[in-house]
N, C-alpha and C. Protein backbone atom coordinates (compact mmCIF):
# COMPACT_ATOMS: atom_id res chain seq x y z
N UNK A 1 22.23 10.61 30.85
CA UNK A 1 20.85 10.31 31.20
C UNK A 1 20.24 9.43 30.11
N UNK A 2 19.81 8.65 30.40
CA UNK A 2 18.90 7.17 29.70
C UNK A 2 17.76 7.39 29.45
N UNK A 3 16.57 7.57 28.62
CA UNK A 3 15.40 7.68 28.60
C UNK A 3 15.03 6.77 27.58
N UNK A 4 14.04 5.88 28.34
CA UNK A 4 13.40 4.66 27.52
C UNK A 4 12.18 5.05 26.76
N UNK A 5 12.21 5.00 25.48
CA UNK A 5 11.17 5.28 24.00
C UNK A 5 10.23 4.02 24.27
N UNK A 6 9.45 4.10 24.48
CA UNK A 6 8.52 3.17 23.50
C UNK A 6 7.96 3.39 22.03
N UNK A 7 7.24 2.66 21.18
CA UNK A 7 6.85 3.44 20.13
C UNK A 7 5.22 2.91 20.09
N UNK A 8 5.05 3.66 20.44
CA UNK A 8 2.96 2.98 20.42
C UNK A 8 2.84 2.26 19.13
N UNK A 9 1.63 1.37 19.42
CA UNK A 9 1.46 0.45 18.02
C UNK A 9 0.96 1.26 16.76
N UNK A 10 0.99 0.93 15.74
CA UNK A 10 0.59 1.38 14.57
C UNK A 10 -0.43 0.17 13.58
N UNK A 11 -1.90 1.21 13.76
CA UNK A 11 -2.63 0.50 13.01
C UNK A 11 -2.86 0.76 11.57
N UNK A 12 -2.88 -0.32 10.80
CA UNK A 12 -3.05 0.36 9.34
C UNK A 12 -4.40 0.32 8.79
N UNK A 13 -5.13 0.84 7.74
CA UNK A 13 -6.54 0.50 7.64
C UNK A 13 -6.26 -0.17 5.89
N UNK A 14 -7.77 -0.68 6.12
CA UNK A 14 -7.84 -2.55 4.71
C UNK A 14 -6.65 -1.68 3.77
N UNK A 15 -6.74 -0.21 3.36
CA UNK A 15 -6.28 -0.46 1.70
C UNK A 15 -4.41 -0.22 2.00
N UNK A 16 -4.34 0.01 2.92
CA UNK A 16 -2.71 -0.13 3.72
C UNK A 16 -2.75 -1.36 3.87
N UNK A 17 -3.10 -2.45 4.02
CA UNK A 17 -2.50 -3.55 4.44
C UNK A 17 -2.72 -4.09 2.50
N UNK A 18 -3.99 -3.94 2.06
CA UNK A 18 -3.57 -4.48 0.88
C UNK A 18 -2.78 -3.84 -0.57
N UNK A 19 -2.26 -2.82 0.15
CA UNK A 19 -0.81 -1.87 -0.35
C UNK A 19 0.30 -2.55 -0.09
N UNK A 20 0.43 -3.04 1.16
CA UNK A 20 1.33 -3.88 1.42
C UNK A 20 1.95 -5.35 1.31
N UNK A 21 0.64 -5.54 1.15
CA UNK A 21 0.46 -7.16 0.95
C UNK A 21 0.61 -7.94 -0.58
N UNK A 22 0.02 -6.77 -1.36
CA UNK A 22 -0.53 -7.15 -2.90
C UNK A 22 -1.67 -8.33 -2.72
N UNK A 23 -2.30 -8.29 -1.90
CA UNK A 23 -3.73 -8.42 -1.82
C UNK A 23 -5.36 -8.31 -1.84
N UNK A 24 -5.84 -8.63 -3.11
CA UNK A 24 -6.89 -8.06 -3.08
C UNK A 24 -7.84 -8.46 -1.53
N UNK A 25 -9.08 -7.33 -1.87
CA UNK A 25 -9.97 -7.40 -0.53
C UNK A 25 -10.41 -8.64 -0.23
N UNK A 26 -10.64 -9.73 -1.06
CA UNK A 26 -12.00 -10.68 -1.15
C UNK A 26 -10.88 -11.60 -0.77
N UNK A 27 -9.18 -12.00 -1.08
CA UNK A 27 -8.53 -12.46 -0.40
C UNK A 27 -7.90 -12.16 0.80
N UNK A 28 -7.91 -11.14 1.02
CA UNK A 28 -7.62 -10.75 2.34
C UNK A 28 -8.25 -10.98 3.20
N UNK A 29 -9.83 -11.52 3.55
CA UNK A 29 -11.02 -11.70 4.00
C UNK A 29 -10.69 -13.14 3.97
N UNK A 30 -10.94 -13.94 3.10
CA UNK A 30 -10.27 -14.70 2.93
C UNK A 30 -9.42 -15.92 3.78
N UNK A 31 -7.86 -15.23 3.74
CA UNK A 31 -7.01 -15.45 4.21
C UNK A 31 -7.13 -14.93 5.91
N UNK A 32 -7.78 -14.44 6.34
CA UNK A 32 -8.52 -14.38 7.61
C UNK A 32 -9.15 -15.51 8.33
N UNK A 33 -10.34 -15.16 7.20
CA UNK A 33 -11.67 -16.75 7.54
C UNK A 33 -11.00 -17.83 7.85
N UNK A 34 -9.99 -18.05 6.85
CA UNK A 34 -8.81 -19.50 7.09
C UNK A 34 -8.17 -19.80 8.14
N UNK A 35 -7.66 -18.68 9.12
CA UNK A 35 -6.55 -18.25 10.01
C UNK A 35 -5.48 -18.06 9.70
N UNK A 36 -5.16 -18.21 7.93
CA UNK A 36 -3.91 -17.88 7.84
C UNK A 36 -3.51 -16.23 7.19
N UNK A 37 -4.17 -15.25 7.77
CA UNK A 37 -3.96 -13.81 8.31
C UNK A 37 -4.21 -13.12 9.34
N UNK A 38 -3.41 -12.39 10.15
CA UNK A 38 -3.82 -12.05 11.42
C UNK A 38 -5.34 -11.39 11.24
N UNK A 39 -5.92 -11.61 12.74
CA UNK A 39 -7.22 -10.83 12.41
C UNK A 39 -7.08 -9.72 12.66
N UNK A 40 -8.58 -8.44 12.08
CA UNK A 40 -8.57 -7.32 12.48
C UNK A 40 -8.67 -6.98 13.34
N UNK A 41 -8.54 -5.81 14.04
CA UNK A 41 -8.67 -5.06 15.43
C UNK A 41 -10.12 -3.82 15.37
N UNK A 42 -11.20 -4.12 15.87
CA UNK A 42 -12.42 -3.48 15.18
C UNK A 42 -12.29 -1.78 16.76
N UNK A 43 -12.37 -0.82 15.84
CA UNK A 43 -11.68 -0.06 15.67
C UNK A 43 -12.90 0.96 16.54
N UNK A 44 -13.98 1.01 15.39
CA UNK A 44 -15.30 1.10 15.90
C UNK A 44 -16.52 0.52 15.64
N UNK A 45 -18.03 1.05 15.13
CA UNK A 45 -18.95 0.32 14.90
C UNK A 45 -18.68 -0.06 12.96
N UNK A 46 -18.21 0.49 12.66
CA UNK A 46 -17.58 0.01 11.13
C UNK A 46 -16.64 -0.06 10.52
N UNK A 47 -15.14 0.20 11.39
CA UNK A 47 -14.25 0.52 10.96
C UNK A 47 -13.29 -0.49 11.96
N UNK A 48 -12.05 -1.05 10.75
CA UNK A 48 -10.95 -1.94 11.34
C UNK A 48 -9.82 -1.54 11.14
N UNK A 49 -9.03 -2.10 11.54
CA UNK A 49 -8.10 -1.70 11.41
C UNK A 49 -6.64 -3.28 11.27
N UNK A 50 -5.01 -3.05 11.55
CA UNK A 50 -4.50 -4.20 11.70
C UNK A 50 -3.15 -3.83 12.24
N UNK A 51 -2.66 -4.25 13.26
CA UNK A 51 -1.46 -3.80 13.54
C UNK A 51 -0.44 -3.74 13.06
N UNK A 52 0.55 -2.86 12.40
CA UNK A 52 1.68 -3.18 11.97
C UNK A 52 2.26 -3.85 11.87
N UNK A 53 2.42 -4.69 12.88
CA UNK A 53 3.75 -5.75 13.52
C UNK A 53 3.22 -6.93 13.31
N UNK A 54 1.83 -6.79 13.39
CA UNK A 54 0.92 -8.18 12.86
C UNK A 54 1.77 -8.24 11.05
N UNK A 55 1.20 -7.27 10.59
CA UNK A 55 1.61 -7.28 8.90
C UNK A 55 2.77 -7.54 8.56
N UNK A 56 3.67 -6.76 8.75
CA UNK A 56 5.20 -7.05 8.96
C UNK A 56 5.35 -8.45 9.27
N UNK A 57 5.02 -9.16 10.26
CA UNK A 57 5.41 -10.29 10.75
C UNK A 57 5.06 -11.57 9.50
N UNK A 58 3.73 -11.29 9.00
CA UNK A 58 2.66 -12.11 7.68
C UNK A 58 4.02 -12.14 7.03
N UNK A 59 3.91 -11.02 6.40
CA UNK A 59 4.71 -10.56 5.41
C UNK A 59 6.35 -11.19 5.35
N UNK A 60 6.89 -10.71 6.46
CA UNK A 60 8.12 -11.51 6.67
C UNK A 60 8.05 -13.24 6.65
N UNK A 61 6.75 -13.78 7.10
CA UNK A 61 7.13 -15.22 7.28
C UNK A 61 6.33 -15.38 5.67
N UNK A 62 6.17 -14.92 5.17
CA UNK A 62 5.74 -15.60 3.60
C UNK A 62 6.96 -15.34 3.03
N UNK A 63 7.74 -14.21 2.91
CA UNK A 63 9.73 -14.28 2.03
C UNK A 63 10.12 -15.42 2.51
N UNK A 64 9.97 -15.53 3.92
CA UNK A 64 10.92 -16.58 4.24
C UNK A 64 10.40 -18.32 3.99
N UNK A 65 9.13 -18.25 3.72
CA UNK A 65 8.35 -19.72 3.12
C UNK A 65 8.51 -19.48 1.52
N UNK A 66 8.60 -18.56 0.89
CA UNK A 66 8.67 -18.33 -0.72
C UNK A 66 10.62 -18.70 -0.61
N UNK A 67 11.55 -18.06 -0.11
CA UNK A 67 12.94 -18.35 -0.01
C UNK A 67 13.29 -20.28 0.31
N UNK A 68 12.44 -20.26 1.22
CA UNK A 68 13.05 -21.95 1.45
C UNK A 68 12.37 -22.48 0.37
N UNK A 69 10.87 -22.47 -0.25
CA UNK A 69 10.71 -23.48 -1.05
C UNK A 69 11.55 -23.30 -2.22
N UNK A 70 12.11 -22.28 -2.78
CA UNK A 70 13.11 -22.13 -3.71
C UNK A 70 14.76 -22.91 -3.25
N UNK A 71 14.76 -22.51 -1.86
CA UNK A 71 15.97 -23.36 -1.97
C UNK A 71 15.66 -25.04 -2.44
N UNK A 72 14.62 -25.48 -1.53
CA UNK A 72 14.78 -26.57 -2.11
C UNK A 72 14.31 -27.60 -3.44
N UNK A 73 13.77 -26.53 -4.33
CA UNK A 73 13.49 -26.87 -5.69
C UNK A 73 14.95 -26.49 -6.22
N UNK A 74 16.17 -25.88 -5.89
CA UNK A 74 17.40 -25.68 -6.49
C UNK A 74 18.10 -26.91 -6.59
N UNK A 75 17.58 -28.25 -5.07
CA UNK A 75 18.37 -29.02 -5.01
C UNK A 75 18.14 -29.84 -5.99
């Protein structure tokens, strides 16, 4: 018997993402305003939040922009 999992999303709140990030608040805001951080998900009348997979994803494509510009300062 087969039973298909989903895994519901996972939101993190500001000081989880800038746990994760090594981002302070005022850049994290920031890097928003710009578009170059996913935006928040407003949660309620004062509270946000950010999806996991959003962060993860940031996160993964900055190793992989920090990895290539190193490769090609090696050349």
């Amino acid at each position: 018997m087969h039973t298909k999992t989903s895994t519901a999303p996972t939101i993190l709140r500001r000081l989880q993402v800038q746990q994760r990030t090594g981002l302070s608040r005022s850049t994290l805001y920031q890097y928003i305003k710009d578009g170059a951080f996913p935006a928040s998900i407003q949660l309620g009348p004062r509270a946000v939040g950010w999806l996991e997979s959003d962060v993860s994803d940031w996160i993964a494509s900055r190793v992989k922009l920090a990895r290539l510009g190193n490769a090609s300062m090696s050349r």
